[in-house]
C-alpha atoms as a PDB file:
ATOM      1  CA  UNK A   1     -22.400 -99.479  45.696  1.00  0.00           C
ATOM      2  CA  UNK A   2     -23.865 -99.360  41.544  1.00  0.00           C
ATOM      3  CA  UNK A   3     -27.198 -98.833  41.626  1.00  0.00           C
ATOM      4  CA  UNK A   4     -28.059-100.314  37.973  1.00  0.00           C
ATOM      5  CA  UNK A   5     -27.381-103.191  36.956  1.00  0.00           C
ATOM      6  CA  UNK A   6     -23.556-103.750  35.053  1.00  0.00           C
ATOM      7  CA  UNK A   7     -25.551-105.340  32.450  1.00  0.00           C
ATOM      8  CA  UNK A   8     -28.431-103.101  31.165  1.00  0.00           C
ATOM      9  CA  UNK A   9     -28.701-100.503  33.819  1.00  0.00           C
ATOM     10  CA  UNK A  10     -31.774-102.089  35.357  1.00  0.00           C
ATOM     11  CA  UNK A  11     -32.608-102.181  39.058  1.00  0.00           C
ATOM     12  CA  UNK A  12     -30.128-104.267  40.889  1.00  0.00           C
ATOM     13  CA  UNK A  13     -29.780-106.682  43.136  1.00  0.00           C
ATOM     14  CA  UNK A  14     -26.508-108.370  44.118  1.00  0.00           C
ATOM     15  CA  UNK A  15     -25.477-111.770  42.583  1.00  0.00           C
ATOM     16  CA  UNK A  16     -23.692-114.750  44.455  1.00  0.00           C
ATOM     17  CA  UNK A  17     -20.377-113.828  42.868  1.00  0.00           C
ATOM     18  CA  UNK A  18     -20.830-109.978  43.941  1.00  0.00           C
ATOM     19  CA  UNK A  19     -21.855-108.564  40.883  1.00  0.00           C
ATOM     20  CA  UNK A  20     -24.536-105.936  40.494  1.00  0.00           C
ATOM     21  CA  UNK A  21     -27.154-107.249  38.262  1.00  0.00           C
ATOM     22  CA  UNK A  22     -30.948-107.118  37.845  1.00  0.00           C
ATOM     23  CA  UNK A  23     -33.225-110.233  37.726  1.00  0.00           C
ATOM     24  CA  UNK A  24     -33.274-110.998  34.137  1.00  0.00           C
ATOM     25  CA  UNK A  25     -29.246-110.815  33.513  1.00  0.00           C
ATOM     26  CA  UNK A  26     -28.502-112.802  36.848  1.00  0.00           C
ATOM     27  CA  UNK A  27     -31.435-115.436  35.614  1.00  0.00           C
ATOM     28  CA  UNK A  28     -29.300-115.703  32.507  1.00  0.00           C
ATOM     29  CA  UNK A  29     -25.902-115.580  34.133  1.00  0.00           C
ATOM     30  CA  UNK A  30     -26.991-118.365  36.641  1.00  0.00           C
ATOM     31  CA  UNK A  31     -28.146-120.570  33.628  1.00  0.00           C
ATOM     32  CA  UNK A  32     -24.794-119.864  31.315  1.00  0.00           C
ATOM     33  CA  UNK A  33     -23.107-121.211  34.554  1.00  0.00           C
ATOM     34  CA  UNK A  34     -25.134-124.070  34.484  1.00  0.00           C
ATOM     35  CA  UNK A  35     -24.244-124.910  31.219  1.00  0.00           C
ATOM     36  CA  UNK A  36     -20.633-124.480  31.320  1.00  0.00           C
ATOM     37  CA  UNK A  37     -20.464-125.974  34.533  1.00  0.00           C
ATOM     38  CA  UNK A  38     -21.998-128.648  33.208  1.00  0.00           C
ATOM     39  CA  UNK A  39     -19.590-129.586  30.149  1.00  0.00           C
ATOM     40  CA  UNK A  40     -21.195-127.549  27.260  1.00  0.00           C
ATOM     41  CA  UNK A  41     -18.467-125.013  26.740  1.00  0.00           C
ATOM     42  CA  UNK A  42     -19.357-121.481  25.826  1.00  0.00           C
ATOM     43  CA  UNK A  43     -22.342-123.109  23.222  1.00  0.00           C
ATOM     44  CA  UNK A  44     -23.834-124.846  25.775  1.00  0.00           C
ATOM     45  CA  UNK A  45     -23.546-121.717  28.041  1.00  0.00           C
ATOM     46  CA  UNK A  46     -25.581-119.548  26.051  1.00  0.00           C
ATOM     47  CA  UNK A  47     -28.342-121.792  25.167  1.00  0.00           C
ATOM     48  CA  UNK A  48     -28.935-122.769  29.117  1.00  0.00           C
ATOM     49  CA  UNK A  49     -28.755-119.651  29.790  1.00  0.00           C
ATOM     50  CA  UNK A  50     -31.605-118.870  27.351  1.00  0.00           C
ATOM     51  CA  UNK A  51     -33.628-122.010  28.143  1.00  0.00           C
ATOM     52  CA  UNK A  52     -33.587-121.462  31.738  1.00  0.00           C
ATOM     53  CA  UNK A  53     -34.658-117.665  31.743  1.00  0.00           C
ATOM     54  CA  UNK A  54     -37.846-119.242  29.504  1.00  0.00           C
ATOM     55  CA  UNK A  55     -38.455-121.733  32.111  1.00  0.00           C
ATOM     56  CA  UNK A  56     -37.927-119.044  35.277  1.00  0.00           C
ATOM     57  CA  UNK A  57     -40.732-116.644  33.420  1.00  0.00           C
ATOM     58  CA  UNK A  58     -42.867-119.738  32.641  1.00  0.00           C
ATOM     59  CA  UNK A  59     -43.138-120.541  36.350  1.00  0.00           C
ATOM     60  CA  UNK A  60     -44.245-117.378  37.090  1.00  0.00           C
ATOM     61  CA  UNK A  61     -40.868-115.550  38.146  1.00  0.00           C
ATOM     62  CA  UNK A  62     -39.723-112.704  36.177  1.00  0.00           C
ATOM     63  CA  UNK A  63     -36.666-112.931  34.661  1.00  0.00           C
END
C-alpha cells in the first residue's frame, strides 16, 4: 500500500478507480473526468478539472 500520494507525495487516500491520491489531485482528477466524460476532450478536461477544485475549496472543502 503507497503511502503518498502518486501525484505530489501528499497524504493519501484511495480514489474510486484505486489510485493513491491526496484530496486536492483526486478533486482535480474527479473534475477532468467530468469534463471528458462530458464531451470536452482533453481541453475541456483540464479546465473542469480546475473549475471544480475552485468550487470544492469555495464550499468549504479542501481540495
Amino acid at each position: 500500500m503507497a503511502t503518498r500520494c502518486e501525484q505530489c507525495g501528499g497524504k493519501i487516500y484511495t480514489s474510486v478507480t484505486g489510485r493513491y491520491l491526496c484530496s486536492r489531485c483526486g478533486t482535480r482528477l474527479q473534475g477532468r473526468t467530468a469534463g471528458v466524460v462530458a464531451g470536452g476532450g482533453i481541453a475541456g478536461g483540464r479546465s473542469t478539472g480546475g473549475w471544480y477544485a475552485r468550487v470544492r475549496k469555495a464550499m468549504g472543502r479542501r481540495s
